[in-house]
PDB file of N, CA and C in Angstrom:
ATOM      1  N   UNK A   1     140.255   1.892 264.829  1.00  0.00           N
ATOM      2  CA  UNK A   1     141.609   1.804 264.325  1.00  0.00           C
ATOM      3  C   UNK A   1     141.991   0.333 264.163  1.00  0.00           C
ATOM      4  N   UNK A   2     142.318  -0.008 263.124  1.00  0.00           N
ATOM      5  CA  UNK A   2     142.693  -1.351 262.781  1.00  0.00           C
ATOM      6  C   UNK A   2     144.212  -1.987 263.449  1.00  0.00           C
ATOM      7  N   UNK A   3     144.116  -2.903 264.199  1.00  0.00           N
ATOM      8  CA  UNK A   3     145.582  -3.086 264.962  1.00  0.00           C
ATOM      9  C   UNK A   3     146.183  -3.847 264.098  1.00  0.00           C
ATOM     10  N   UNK A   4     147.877  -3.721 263.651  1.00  0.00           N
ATOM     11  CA  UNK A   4     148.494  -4.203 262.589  1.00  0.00           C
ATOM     12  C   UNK A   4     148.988  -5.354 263.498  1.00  0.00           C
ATOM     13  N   UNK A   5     149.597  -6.460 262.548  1.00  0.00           N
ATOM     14  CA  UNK A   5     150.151  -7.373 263.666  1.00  0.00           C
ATOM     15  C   UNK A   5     151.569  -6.712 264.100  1.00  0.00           C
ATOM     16  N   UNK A   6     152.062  -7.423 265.272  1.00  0.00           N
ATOM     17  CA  UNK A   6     153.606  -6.878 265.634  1.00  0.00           C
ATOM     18  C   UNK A   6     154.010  -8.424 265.544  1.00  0.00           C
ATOM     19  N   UNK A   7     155.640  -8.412 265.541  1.00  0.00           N
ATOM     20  CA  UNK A   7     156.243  -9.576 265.530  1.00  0.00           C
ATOM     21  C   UNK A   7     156.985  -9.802 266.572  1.00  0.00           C
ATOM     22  N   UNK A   8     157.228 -10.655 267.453  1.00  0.00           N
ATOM     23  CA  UNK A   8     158.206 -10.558 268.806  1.00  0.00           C
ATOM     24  C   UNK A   8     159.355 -11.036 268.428  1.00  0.00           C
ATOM     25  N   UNK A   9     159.985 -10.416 269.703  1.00  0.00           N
ATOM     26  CA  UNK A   9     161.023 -10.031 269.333  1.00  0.00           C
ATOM     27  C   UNK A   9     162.347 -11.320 268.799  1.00  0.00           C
ATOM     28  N   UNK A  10     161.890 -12.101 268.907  1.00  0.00           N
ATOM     29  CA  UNK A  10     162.690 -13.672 268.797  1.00  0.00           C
ATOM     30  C   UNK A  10     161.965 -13.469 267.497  1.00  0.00           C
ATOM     31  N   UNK A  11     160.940 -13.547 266.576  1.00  0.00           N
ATOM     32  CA  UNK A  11     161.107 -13.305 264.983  1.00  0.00           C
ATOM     33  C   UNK A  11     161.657 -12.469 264.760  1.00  0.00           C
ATOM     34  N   UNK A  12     162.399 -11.560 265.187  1.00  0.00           N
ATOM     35  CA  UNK A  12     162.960 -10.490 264.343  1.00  0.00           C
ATOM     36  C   UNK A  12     164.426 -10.949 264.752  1.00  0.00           C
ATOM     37  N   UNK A  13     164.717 -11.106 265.412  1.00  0.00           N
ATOM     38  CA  UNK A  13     166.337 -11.480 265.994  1.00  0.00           C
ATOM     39  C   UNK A  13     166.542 -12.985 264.966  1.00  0.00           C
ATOM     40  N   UNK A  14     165.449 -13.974 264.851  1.00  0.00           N
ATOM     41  CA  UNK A  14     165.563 -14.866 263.893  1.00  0.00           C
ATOM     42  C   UNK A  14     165.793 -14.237 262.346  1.00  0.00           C
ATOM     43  N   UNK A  15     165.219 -13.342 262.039  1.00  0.00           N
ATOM     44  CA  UNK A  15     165.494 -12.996 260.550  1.00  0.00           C
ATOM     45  C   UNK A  15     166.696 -12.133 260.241  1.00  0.00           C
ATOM     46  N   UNK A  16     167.104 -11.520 261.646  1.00  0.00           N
ATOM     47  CA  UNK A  16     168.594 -10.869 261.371  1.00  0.00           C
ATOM     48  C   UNK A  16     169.601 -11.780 261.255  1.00  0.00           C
ATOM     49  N   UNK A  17     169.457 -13.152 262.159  1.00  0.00           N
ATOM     50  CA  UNK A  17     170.473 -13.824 262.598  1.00  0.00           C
ATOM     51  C   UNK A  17     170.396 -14.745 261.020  1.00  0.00           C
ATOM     52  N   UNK A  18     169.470 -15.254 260.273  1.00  0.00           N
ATOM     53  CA  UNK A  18     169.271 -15.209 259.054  1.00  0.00           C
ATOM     54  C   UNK A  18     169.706 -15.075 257.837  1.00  0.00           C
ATOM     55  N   UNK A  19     169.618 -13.704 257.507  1.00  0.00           N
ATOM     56  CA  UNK A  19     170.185 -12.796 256.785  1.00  0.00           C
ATOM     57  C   UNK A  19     171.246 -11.565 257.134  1.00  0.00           C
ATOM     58  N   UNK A  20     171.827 -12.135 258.077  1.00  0.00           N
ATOM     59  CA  UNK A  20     173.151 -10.725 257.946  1.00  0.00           C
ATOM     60  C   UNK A  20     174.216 -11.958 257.820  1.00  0.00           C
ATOM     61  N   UNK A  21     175.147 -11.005 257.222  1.00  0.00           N
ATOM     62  CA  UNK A  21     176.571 -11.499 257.189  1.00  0.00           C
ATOM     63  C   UNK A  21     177.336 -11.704 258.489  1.00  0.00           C
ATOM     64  N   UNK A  22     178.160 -12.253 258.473  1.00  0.00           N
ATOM     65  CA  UNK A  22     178.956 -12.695 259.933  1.00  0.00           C
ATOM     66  C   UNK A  22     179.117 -11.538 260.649  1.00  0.00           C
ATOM     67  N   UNK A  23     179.774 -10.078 260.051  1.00  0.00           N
ATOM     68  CA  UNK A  23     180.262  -8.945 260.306  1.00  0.00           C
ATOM     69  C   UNK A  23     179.428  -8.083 261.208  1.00  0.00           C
ATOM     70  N   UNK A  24     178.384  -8.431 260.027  1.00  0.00           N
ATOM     71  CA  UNK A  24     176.913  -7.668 260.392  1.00  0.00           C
ATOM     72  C   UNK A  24     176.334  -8.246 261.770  1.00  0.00           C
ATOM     73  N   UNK A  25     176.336  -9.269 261.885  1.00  0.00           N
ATOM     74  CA  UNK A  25     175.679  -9.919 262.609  1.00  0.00           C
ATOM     75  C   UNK A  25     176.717  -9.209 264.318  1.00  0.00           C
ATOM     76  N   UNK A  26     177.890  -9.698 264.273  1.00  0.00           N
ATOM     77  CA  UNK A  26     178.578  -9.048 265.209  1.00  0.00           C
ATOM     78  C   UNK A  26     178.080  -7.498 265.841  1.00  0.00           C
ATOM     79  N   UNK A  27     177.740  -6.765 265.041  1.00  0.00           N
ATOM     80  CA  UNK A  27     177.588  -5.604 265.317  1.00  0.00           C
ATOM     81  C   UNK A  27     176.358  -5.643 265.619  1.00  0.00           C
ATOM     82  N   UNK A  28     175.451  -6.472 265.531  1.00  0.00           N
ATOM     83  CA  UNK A  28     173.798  -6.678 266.246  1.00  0.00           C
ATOM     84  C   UNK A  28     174.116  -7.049 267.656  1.00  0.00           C
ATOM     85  N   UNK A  29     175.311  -8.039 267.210  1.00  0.00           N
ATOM     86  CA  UNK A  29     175.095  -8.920 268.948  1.00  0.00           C
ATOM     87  C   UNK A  29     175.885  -7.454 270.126  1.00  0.00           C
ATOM     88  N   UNK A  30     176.717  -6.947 269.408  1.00  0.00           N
ATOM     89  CA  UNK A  30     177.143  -5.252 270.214  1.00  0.00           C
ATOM     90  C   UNK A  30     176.237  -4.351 270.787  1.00  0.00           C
ATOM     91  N   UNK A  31     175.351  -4.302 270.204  1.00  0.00           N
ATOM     92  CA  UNK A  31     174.059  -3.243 270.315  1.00  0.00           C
ATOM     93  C   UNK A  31     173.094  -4.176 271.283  1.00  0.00           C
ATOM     94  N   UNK A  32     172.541  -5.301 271.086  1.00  0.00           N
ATOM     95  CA  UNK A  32     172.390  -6.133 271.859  1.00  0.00           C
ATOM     96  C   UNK A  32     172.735  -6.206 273.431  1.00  0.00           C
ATOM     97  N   UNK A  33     173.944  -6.441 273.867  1.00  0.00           N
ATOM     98  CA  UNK A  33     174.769  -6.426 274.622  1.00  0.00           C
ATOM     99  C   UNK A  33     174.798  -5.134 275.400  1.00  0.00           C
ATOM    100  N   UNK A  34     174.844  -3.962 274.649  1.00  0.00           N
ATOM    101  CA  UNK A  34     174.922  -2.788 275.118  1.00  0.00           C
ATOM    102  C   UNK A  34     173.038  -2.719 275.565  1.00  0.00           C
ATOM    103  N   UNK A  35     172.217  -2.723 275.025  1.00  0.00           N
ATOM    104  CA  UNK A  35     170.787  -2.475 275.862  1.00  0.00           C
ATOM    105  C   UNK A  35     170.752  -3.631 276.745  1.00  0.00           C
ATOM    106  N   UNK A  36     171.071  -4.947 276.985  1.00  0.00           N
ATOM    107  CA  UNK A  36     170.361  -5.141 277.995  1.00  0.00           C
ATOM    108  C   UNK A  36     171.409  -4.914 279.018  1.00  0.00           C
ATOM    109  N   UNK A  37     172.788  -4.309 278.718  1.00  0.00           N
ATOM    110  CA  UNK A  37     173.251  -3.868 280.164  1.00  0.00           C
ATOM    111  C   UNK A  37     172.466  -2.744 280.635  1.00  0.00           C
ATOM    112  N   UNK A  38     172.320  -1.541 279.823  1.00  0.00           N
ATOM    113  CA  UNK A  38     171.564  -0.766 280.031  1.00  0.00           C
ATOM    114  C   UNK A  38     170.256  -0.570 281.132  1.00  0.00           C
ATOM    115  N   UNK A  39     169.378  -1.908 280.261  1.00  0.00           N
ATOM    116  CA  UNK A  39     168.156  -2.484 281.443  1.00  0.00           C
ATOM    117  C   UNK A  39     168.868  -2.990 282.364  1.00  0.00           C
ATOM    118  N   UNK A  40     169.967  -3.523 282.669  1.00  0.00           N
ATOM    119  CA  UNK A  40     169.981  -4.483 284.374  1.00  0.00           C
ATOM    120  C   UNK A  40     170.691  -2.953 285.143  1.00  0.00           C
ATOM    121  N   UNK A  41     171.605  -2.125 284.573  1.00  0.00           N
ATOM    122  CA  UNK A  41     172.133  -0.982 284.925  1.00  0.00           C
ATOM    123  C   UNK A  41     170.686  -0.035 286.130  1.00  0.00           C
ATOM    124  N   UNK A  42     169.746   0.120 285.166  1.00  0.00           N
ATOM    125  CA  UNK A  42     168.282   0.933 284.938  1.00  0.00           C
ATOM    126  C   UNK A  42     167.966   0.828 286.159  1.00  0.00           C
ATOM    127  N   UNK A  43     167.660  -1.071 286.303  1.00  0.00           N
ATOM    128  CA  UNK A  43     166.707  -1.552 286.678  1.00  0.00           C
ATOM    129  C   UNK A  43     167.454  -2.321 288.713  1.00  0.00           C
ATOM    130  N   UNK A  44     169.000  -2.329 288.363  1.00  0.00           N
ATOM    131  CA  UNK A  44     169.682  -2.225 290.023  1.00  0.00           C
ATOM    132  C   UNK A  44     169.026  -0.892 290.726  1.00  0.00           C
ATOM    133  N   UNK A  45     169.863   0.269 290.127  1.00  0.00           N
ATOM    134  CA  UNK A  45     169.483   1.546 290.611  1.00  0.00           C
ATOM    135  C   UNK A  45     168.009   1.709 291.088  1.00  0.00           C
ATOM    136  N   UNK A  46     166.911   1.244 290.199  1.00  0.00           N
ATOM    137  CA  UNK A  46     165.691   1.452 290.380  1.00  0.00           C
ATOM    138  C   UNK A  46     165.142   0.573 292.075  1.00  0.00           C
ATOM    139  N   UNK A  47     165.486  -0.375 292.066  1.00  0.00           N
ATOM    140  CA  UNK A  47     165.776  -1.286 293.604  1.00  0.00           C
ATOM    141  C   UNK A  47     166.492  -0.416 294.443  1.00  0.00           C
ATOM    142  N   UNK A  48     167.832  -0.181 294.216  1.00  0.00           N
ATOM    143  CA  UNK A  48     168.553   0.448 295.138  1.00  0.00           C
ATOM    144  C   UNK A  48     167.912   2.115 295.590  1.00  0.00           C
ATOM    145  N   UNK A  49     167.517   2.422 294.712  1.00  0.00           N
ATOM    146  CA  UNK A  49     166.455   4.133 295.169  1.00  0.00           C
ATOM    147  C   UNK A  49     165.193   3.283 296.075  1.00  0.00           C
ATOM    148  N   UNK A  50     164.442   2.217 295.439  1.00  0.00           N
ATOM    149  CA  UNK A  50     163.222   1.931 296.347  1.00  0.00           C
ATOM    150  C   UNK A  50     163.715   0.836 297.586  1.00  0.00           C
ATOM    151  N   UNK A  51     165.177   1.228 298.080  1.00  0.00           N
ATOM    152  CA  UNK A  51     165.400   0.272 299.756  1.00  0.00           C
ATOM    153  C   UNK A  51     165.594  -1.041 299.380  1.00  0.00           C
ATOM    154  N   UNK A  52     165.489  -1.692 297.627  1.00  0.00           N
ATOM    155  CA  UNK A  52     165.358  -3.122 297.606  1.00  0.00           C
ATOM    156  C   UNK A  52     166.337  -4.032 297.922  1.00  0.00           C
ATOM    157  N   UNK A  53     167.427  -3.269 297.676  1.00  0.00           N
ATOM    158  CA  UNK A  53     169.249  -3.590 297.737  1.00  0.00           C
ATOM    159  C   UNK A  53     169.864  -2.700 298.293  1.00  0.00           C
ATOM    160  N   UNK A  54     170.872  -3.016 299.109  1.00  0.00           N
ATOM    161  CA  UNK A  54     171.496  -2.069 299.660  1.00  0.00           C
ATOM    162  C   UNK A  54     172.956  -1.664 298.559  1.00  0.00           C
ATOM    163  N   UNK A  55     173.703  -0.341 298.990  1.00  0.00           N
ATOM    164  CA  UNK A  55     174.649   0.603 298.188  1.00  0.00           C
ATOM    165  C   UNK A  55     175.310  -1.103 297.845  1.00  0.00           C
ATOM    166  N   UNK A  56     175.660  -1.462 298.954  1.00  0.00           N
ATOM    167  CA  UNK A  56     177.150  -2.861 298.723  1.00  0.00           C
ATOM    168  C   UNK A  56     176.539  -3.626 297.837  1.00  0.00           C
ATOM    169  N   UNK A  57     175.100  -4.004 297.590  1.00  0.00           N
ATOM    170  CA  UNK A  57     174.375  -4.419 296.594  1.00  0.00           C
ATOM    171  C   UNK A  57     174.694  -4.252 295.192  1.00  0.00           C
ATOM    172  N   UNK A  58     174.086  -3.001 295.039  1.00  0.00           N
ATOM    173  CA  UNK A  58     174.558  -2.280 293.945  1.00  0.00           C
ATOM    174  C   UNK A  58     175.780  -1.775 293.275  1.00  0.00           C
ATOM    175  N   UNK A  59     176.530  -1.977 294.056  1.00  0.00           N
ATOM    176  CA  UNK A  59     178.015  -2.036 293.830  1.00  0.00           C
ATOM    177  C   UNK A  59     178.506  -3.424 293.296  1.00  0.00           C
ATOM    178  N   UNK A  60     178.605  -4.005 294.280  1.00  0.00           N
ATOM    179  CA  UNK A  60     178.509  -5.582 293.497  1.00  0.00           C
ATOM    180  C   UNK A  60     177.871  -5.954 292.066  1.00  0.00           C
ATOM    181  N   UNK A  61     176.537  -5.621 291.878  1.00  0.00           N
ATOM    182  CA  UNK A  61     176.516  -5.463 290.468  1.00  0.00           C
ATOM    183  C   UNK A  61     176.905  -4.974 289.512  1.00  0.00           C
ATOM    184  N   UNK A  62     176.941  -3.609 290.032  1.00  0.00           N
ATOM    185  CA  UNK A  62     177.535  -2.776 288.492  1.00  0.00           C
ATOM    186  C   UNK A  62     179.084  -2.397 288.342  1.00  0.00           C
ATOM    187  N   UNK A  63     179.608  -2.632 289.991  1.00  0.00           N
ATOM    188  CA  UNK A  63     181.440  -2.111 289.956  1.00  0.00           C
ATOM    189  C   UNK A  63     180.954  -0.901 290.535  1.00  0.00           C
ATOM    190  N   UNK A  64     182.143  -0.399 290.987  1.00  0.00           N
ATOM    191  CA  UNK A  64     181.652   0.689 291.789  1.00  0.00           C
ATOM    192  C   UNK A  64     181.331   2.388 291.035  1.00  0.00           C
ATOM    193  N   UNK A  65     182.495   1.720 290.071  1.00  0.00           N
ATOM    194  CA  UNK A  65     182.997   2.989 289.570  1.00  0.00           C
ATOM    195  C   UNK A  65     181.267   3.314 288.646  1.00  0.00           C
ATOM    196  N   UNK A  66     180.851   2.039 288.262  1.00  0.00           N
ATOM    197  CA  UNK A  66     179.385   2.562 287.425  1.00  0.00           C
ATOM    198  C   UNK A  66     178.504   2.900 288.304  1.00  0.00           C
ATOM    199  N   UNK A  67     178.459   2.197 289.514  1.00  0.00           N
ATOM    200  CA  UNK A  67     177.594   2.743 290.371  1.00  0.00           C
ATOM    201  C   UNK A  67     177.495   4.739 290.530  1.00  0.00           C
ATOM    202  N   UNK A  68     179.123   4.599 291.162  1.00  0.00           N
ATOM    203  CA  UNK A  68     179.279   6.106 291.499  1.00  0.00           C
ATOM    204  C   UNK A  68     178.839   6.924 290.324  1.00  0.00           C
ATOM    205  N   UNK A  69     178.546   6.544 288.963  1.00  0.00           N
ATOM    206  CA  UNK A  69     178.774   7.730 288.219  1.00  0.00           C
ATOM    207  C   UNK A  69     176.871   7.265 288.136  1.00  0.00           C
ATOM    208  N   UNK A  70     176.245   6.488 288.081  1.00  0.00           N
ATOM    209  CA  UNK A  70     174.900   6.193 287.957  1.00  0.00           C
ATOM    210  C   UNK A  70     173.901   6.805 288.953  1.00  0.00           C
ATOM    211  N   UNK A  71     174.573   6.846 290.213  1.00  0.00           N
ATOM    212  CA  UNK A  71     173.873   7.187 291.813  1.00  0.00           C
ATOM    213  C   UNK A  71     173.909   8.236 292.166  1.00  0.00           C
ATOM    214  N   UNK A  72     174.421   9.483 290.377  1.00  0.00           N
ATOM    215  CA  UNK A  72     174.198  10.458 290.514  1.00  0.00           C
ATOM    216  C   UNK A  72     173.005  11.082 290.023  1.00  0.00           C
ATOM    217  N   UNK A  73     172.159  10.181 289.340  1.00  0.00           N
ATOM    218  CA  UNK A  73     170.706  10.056 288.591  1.00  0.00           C
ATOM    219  C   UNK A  73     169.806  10.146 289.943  1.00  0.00           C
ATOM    220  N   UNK A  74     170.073   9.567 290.824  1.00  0.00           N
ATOM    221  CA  UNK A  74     168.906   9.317 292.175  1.00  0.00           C
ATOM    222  C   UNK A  74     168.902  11.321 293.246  1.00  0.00           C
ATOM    223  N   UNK A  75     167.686  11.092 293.611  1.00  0.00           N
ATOM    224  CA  UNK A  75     167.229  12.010 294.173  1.00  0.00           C
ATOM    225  C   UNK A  75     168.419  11.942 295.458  1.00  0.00           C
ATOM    226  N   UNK A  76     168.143  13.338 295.825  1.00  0.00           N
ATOM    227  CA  UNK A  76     169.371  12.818 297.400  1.00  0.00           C
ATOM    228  C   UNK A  76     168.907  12.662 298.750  1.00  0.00           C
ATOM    229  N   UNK A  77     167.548  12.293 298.954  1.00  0.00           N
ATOM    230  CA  UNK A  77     167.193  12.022 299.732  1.00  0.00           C
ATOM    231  C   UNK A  77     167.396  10.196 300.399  1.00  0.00           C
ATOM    232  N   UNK A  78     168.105   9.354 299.273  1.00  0.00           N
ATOM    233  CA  UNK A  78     168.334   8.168 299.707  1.00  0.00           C
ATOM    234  C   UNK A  78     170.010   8.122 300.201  1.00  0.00           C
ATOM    235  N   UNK A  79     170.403   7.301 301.479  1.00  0.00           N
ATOM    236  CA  UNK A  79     171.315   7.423 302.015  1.00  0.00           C
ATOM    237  C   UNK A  79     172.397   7.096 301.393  1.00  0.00           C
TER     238      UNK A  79
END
């Protein structure tokens, strides 16, 4: 199987930032914004299920109120 090239991800964020209009561009940096909260969201919880951080931890990062509605994803065997 022939491997195609891929482009990372800083060339592609360069050719949007590029060619979109101001408007456009806003609504990249939204979507943007929204995944990598997503990953740090993901990726507290994922610590806080494996003992890495404690609840006050994880609270502190995300607010509580995201916590509480997130720390309903975890198994209930963590305290």
């Amino acid at each position: 199987m022939k491997r195609l090239y891929t482009r990372s991800m800083a060339e592609e964020l360069g050719y949007l930032c590029l060619h979109l209009k101001r408007d456009e561009a806003q609504i990249v940096a939204v979507a943007l914004r929204r995944g990598v909260f997503e990953t740090f969201k993901s990726l507290v919880i994922k610590q806080y299920a494996a003992n890495q951080i404690t609840r006050k931890q994880a609270e502190a990062l995300l607010g509580q109120k995201v916590f509480d509605k997130v720390s309903t994803w975890l198994p209930e065997t963590r305290p």
